[in-house]
N, C-alpha and C. Protein backbone atom coordinates (compact mmCIF):
# COMPACT_ATOMS: atom_id res chain seq x y z
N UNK A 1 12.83 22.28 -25.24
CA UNK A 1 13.68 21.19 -25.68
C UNK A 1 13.12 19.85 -25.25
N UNK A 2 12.60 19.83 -23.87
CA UNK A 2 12.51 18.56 -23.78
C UNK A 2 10.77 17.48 -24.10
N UNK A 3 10.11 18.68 -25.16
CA UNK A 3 9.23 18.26 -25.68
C UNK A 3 9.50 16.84 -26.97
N UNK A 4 10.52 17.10 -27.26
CA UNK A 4 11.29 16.34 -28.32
C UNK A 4 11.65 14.61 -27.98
N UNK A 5 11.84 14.37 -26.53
CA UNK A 5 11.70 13.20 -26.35
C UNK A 5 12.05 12.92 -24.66
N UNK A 6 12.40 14.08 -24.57
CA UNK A 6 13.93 14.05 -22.67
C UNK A 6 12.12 14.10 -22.18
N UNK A 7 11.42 14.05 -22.26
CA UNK A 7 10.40 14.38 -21.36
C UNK A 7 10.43 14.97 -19.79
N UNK A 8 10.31 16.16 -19.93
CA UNK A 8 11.04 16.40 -18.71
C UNK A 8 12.40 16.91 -17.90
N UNK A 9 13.31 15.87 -18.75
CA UNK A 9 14.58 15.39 -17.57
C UNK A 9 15.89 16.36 -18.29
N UNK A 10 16.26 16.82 -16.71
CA UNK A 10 16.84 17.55 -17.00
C UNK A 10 18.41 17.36 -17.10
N UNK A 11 19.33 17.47 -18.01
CA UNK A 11 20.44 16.45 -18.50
C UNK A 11 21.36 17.04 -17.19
N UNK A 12 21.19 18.78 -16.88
CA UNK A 12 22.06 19.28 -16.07
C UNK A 12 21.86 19.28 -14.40
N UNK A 13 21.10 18.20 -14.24
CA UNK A 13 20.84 17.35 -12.62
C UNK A 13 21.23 16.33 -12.59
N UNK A 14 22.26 15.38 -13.50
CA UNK A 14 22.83 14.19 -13.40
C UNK A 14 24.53 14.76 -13.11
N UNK A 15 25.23 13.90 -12.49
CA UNK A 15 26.64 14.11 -11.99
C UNK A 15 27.64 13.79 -12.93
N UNK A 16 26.61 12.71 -13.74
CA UNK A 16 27.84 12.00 -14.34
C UNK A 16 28.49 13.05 -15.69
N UNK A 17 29.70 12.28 -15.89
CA UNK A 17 30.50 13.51 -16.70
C UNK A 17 29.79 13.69 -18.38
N UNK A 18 29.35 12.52 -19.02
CA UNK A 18 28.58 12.63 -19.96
C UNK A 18 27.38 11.88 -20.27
N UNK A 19 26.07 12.60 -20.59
CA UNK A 19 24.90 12.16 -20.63
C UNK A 19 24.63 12.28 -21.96
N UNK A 20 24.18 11.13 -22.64
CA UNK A 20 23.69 11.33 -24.27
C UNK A 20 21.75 10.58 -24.31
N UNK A 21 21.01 11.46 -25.50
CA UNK A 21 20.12 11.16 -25.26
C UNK A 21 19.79 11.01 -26.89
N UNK A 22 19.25 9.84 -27.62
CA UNK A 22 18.43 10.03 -29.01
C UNK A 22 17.21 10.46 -28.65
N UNK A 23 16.83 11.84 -30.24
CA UNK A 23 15.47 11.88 -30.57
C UNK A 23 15.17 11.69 -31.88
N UNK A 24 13.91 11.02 -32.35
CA UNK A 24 13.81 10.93 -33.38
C UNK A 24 12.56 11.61 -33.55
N UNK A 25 12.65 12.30 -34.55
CA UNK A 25 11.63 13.71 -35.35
C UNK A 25 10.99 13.04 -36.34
N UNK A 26 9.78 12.56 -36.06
CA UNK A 26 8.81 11.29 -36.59
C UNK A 26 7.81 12.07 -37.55
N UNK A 27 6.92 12.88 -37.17
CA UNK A 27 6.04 13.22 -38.16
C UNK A 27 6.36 14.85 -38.92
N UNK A 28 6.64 15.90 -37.98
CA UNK A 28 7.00 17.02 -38.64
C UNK A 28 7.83 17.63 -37.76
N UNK A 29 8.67 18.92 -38.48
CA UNK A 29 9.28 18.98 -38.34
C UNK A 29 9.50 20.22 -36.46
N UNK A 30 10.84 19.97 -36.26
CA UNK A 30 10.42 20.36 -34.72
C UNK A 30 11.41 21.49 -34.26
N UNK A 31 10.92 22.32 -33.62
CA UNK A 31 11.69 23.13 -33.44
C UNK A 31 12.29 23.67 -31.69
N UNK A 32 13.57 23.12 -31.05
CA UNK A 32 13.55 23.68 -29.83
C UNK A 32 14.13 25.21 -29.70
N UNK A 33 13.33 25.69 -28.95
CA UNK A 33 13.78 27.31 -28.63
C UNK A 33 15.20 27.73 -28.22
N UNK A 34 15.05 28.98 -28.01
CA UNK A 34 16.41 28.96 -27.04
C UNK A 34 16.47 28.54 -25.71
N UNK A 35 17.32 28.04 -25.29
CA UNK A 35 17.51 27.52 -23.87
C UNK A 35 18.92 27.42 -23.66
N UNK A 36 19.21 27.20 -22.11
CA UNK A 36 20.13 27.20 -22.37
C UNK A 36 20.74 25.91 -20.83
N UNK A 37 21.81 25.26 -20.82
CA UNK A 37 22.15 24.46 -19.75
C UNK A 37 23.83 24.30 -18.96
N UNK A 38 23.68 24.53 -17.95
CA UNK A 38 25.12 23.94 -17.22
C UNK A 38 25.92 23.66 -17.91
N UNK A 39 25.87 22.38 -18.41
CA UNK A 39 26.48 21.57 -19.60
C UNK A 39 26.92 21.81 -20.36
N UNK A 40 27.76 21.32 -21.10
CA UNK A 40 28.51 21.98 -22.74
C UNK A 40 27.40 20.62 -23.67
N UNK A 41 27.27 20.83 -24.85
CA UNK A 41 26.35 20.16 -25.56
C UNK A 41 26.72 20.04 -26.91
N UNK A 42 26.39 18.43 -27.05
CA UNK A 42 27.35 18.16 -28.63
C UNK A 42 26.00 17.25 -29.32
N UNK A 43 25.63 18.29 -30.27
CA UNK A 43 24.39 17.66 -31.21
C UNK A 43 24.98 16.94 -32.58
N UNK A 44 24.56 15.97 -32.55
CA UNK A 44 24.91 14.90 -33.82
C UNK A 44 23.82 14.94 -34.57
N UNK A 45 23.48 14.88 -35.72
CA UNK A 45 22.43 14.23 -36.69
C UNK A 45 22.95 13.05 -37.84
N UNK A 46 22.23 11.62 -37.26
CA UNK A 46 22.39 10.67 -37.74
C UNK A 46 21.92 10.30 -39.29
N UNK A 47 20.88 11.25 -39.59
CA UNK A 47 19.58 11.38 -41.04
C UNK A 47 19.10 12.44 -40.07
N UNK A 48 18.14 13.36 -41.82
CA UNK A 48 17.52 14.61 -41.57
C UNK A 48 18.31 15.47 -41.13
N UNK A 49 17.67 16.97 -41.80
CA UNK A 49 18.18 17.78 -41.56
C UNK A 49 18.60 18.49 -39.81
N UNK A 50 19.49 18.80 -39.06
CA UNK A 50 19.46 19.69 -38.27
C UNK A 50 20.04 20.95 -38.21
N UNK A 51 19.81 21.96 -37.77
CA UNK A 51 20.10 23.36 -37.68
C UNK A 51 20.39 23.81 -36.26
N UNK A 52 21.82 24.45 -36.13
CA UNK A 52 21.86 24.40 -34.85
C UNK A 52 21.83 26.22 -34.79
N UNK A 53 21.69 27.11 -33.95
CA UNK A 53 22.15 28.42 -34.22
C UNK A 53 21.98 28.82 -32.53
N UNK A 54 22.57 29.71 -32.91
CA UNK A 54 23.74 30.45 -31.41
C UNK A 54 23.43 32.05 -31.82
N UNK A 55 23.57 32.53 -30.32
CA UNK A 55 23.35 33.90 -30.82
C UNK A 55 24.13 34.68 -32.17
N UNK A 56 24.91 34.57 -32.61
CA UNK A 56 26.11 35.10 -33.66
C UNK A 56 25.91 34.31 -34.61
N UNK A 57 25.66 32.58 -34.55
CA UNK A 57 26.20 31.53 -35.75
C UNK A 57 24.86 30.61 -35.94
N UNK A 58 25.62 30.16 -37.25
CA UNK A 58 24.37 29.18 -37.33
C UNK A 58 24.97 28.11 -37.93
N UNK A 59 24.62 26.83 -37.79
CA UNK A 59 25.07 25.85 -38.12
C UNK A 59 24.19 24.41 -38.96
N UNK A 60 24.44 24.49 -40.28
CA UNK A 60 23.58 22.66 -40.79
C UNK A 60 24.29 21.49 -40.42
N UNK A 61 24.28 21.03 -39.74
CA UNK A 61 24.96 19.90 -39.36
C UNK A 61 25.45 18.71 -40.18
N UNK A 62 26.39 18.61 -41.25
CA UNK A 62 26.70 17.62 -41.92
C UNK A 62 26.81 16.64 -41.69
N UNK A 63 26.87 15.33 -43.25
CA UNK A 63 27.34 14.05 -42.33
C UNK A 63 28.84 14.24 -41.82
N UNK A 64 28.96 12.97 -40.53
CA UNK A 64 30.10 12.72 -40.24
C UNK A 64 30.76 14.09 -39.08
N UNK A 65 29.71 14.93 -39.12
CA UNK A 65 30.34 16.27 -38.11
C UNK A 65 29.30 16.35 -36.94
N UNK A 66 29.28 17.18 -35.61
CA UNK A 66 28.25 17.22 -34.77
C UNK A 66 28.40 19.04 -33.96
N UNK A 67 28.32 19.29 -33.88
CA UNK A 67 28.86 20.98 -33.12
C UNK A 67 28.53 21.20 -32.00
N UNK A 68 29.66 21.41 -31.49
CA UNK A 68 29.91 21.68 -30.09
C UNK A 68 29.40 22.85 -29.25
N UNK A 69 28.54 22.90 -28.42
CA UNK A 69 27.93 24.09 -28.17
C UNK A 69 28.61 24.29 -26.38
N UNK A 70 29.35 25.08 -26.04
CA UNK A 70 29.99 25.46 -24.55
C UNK A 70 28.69 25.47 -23.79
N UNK A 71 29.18 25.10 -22.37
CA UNK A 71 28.12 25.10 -21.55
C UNK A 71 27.94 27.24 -21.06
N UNK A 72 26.23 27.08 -20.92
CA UNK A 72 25.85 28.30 -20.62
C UNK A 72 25.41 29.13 -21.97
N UNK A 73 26.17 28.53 -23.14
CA UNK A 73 25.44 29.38 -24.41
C UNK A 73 24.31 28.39 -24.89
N UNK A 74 23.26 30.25 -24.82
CA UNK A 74 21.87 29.42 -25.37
C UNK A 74 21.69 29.32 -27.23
N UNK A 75 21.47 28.15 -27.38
CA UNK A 75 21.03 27.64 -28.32
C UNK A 75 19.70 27.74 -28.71
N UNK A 76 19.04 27.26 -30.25
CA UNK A 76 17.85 26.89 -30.62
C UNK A 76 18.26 25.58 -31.57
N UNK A 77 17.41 25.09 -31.51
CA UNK A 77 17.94 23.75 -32.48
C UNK A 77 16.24 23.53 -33.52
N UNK A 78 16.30 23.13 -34.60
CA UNK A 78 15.66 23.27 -35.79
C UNK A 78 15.64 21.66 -36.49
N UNK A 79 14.93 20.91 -36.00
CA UNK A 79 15.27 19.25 -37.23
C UNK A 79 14.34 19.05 -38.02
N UNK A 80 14.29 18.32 -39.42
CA UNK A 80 12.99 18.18 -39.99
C UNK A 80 12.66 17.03 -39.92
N UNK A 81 11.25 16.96 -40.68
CA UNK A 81 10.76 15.47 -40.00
C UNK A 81 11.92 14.36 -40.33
N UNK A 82 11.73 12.85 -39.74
CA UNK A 82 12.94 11.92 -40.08
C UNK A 82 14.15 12.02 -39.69
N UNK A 83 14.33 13.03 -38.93
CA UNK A 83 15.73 13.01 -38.72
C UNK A 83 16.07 12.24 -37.09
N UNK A 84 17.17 11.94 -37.37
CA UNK A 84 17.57 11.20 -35.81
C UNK A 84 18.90 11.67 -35.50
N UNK A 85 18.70 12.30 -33.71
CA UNK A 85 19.31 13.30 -33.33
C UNK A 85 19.93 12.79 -32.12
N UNK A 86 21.37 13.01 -31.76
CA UNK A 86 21.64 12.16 -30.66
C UNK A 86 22.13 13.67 -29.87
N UNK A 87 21.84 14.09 -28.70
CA UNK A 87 22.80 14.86 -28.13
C UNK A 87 23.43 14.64 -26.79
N UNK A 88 24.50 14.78 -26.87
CA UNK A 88 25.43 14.77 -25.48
C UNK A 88 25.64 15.81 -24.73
N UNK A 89 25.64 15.66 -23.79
CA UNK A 89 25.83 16.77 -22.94
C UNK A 89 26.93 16.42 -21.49
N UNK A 90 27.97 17.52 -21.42
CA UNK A 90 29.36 17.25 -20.42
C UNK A 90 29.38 17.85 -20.05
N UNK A 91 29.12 17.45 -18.56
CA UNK A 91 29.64 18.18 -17.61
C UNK A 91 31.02 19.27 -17.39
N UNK A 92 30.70 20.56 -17.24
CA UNK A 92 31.83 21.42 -17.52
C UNK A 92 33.26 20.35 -16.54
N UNK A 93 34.52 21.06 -17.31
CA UNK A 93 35.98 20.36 -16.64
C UNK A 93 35.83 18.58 -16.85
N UNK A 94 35.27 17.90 -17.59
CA UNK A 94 34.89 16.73 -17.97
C UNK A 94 36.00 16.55 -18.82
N UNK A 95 36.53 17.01 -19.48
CA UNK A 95 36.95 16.87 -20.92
C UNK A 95 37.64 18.60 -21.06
N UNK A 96 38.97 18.55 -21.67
CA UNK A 96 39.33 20.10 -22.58
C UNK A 96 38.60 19.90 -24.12
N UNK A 97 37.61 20.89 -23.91
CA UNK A 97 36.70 21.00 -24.82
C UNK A 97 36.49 22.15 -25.25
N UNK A 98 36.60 22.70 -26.64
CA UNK A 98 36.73 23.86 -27.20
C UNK A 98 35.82 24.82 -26.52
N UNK A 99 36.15 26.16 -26.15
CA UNK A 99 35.56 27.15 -25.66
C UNK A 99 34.42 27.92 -26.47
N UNK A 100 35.14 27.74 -27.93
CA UNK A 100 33.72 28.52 -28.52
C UNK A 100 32.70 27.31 -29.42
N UNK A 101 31.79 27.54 -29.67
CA UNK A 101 31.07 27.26 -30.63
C UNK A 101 31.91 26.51 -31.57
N UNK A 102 31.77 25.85 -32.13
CA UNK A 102 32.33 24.62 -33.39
C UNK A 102 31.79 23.40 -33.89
N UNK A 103 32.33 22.89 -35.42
CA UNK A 103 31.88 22.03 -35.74
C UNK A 103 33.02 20.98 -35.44
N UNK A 104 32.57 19.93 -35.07
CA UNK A 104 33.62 18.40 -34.94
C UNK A 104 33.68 17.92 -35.74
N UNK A 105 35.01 17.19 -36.51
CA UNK A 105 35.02 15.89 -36.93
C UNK A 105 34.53 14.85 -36.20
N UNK A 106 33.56 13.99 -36.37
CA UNK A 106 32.88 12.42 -35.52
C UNK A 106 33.54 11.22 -36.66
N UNK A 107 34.08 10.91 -35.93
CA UNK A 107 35.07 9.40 -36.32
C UNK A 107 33.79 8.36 -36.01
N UNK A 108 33.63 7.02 -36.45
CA UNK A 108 32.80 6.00 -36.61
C UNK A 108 32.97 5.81 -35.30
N UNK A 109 34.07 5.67 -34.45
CA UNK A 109 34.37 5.02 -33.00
C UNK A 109 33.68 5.99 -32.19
N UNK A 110 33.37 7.48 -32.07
CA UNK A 110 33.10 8.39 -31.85
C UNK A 110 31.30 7.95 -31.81
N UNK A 111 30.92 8.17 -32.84
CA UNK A 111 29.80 7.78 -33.33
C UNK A 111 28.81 6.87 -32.40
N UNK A 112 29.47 5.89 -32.60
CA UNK A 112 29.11 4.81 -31.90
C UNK A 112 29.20 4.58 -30.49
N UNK A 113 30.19 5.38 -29.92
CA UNK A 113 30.19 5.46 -28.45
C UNK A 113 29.04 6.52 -28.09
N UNK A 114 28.63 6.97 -28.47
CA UNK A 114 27.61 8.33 -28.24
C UNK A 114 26.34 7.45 -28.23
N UNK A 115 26.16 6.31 -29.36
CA UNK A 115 24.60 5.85 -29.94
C UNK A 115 24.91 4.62 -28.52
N UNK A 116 25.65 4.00 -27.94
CA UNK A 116 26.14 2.83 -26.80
C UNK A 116 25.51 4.27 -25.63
N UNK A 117 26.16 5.30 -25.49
CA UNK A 117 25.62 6.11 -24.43
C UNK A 117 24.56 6.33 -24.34
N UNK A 118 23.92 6.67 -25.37
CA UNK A 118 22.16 7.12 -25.36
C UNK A 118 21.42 5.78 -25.03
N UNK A 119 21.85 4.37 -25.40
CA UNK A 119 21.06 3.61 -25.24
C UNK A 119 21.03 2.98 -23.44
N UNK A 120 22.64 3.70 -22.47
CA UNK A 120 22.38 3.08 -21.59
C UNK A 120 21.62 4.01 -20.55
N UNK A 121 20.75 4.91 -20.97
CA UNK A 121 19.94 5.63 -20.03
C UNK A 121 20.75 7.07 -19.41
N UNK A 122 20.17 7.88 -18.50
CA UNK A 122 20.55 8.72 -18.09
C UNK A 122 21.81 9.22 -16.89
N UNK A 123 21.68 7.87 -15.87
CA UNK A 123 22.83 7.49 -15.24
C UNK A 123 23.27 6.35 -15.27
N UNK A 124 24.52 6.04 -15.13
CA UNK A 124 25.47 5.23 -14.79
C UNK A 124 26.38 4.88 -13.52
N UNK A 125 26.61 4.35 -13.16
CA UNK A 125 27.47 3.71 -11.82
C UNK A 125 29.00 4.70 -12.48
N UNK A 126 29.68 5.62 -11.58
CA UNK A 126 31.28 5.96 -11.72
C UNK A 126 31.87 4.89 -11.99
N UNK A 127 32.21 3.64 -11.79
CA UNK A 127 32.78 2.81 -11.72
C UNK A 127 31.86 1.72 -12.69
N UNK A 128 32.57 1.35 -13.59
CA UNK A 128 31.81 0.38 -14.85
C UNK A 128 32.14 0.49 -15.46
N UNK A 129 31.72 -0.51 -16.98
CA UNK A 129 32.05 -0.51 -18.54
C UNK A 129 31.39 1.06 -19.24
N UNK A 130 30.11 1.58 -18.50
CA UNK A 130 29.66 2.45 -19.27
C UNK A 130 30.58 3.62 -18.72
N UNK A 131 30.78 3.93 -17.79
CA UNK A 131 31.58 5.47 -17.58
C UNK A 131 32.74 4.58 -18.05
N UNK A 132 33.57 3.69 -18.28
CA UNK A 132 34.59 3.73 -18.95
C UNK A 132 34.94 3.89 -19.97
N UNK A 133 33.62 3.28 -21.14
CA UNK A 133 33.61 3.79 -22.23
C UNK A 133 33.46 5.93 -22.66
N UNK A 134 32.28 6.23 -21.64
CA UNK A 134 32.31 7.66 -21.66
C UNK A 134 33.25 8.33 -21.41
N UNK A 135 34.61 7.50 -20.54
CA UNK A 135 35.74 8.40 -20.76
C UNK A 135 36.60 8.16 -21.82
N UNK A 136 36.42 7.33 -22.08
CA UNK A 136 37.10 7.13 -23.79
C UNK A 136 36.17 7.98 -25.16
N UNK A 137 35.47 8.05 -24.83
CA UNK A 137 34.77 9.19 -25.94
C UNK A 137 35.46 10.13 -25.17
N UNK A 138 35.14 11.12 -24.36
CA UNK A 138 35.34 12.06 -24.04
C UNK A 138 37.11 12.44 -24.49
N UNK A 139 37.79 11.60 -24.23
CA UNK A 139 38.92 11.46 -24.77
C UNK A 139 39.32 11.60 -26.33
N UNK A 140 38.56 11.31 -27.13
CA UNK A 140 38.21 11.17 -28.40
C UNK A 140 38.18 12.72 -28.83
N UNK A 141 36.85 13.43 -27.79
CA UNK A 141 36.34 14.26 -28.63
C UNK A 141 37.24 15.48 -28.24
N UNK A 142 37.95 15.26 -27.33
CA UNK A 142 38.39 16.10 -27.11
C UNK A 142 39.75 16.69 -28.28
N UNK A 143 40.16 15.42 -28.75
CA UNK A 143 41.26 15.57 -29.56
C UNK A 143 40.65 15.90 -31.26
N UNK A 144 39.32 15.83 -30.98
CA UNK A 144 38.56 15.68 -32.56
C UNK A 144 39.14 16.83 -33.29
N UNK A 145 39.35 16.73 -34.41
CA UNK A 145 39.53 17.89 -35.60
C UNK A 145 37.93 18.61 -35.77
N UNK A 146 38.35 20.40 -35.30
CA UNK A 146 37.53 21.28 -35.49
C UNK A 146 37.71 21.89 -36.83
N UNK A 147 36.28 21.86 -37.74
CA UNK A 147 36.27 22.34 -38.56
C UNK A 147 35.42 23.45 -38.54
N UNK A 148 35.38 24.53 -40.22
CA UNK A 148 34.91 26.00 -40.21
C UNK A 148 33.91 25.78 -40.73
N UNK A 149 33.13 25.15 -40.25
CA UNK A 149 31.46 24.72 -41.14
C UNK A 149 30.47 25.85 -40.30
N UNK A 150 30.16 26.81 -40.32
CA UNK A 150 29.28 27.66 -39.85
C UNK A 150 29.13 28.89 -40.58
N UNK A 151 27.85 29.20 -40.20
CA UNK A 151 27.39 30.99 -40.91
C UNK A 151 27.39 31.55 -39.83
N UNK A 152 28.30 32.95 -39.72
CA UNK A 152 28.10 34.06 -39.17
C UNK A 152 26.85 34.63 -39.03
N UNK A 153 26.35 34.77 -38.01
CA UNK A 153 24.93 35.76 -38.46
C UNK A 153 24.64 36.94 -37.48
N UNK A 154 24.40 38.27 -37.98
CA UNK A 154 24.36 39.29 -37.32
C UNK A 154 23.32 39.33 -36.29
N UNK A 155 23.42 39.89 -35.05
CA UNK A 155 22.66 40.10 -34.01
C UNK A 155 21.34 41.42 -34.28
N UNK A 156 21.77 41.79 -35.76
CA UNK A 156 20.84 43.03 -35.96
C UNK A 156 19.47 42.53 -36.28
N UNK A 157 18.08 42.50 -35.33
CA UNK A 157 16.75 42.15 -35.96
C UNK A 157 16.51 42.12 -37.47
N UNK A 158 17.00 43.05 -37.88
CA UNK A 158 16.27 43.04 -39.42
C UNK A 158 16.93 41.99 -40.30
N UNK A 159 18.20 42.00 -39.95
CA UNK A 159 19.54 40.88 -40.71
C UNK A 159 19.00 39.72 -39.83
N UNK A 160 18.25 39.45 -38.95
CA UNK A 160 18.13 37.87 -38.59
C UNK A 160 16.63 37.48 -39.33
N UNK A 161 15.93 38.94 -39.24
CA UNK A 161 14.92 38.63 -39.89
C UNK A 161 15.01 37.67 -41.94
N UNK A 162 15.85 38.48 -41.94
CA UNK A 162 16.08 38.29 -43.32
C UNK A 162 17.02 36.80 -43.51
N UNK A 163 17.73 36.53 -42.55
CA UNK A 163 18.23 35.18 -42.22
C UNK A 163 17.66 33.81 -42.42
N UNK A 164 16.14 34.12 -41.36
CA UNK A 164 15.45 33.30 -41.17
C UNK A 164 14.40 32.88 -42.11
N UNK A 165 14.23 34.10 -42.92
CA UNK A 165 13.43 34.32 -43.54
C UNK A 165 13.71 33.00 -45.06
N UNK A 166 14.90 33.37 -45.39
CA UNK A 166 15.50 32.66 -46.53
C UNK A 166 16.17 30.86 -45.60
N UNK A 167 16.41 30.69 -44.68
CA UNK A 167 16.66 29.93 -43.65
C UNK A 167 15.10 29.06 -43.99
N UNK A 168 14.28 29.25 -43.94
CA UNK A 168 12.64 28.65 -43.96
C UNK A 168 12.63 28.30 -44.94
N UNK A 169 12.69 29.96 -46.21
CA UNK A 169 12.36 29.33 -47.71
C UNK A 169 14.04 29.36 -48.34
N UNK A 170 14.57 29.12 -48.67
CA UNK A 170 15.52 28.84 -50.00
C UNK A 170 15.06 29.49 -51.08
N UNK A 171 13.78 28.89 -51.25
CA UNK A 171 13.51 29.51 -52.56
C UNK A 171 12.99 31.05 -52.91
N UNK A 172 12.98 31.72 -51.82
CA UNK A 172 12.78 32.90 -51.39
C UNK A 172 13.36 33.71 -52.37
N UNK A 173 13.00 34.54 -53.44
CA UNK A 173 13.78 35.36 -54.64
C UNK A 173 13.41 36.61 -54.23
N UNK A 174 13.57 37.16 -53.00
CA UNK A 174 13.43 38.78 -52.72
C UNK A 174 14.59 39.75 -52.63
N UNK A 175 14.33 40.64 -53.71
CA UNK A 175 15.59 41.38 -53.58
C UNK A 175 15.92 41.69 -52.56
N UNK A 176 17.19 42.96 -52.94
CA UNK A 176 17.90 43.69 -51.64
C UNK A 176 17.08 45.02 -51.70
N UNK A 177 16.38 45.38 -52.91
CA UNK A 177 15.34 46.63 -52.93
C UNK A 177 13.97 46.18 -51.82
N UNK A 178 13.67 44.93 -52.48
CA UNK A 178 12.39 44.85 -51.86
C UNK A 178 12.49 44.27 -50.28
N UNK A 179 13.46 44.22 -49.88
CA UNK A 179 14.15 43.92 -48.29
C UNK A 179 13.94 45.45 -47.69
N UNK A 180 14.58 45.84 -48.29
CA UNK A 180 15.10 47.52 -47.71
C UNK A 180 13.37 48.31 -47.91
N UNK A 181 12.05 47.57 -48.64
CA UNK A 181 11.04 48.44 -48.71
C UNK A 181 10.12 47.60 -47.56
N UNK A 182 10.36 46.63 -47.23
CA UNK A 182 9.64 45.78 -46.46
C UNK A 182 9.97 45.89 -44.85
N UNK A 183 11.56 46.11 -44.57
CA UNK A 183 11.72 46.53 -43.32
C UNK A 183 12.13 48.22 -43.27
């Protein structure tokens, strides 16, 4: 993950209750593995595609939505070139924040408090305009409208194979015969 821009830094060694960081996916397209952190983690995409997926789900990240990933579940995240990616990350008990996996409604005020967070660096003073604003997001998101924007996806190798497979290409026209002769 933190080839992408965190160089390094690790979001789940800061105290403060929420840490947001932009990346922007400049020449091609990038892919972070699974990993996984302390933190609960809320990926936005501002432009370009992102793909979020969880062991079970998978997620395209629409406009205006961001998905909430609980702290401790490992993720992979998927952006193509151009895209600009903001993610937050909260400290567990920060916020009542949905337990499973989900997509958010992101309100403009929302939005914008996240792109104000990423720009003021990694820590902040407890006491200030910036953790005051971060508790007013956090406040926000907590009340955000969860929506059912996700794909189920089976834990069975051959069904992720075939997932990913069409996940890459779209245009992928392989039957269910020639699936069943290939695996």
């Amino acid at each position: 993950m933190y080839g992408l821009g965190l160089d390094g830094y690790d979001p789940d060694s800061q105290h403060d209750a929420a840490v947001a960081f932009r990346i922007r996916v400049v020449a091609q397209e990038q892919y972070i593995p699974l990993h996984q952190h302390r933190k609960g983690q809320l990926v936005l995409a501002l432009h370009g595609g992102v793909t979020c997926e969880v062991p079970s789900s998978m997620w395209m990240l629409p406009p205006q939505h961001a998905v909430w990933i609980p702290a401790g579940l490992p993720p992979s995240h998927h952006a193509t070139d151009n895209a600009c990616i903001y993610f937050l990350f909260i400290a567990p008990d920060a916020a009542p924040m949905p337990e499973e996996c989900c997509t958010l409604a992101i309100s403009p005020l929302m939005r914008e408090l996240i792109r104000y967070l990423a720009d003021q660096g990694p820590s902040y003073p407890d006491e200030g305009p910036t953790a005051r604003l971060a508790s007013v997001l956090l406040e926000q998101l907590s009340a955000a409208p969860v929506e059912q924007l996700y794909l189920p996806i089976s834990n069975h190798p051959n069904i992720r194979f075939i997932s990913h497979a069409l996940m890459t290409d779209p245009t992928n026209r392989t039957t269910p015969a020639q699936w069943t002769q290939r695996l």
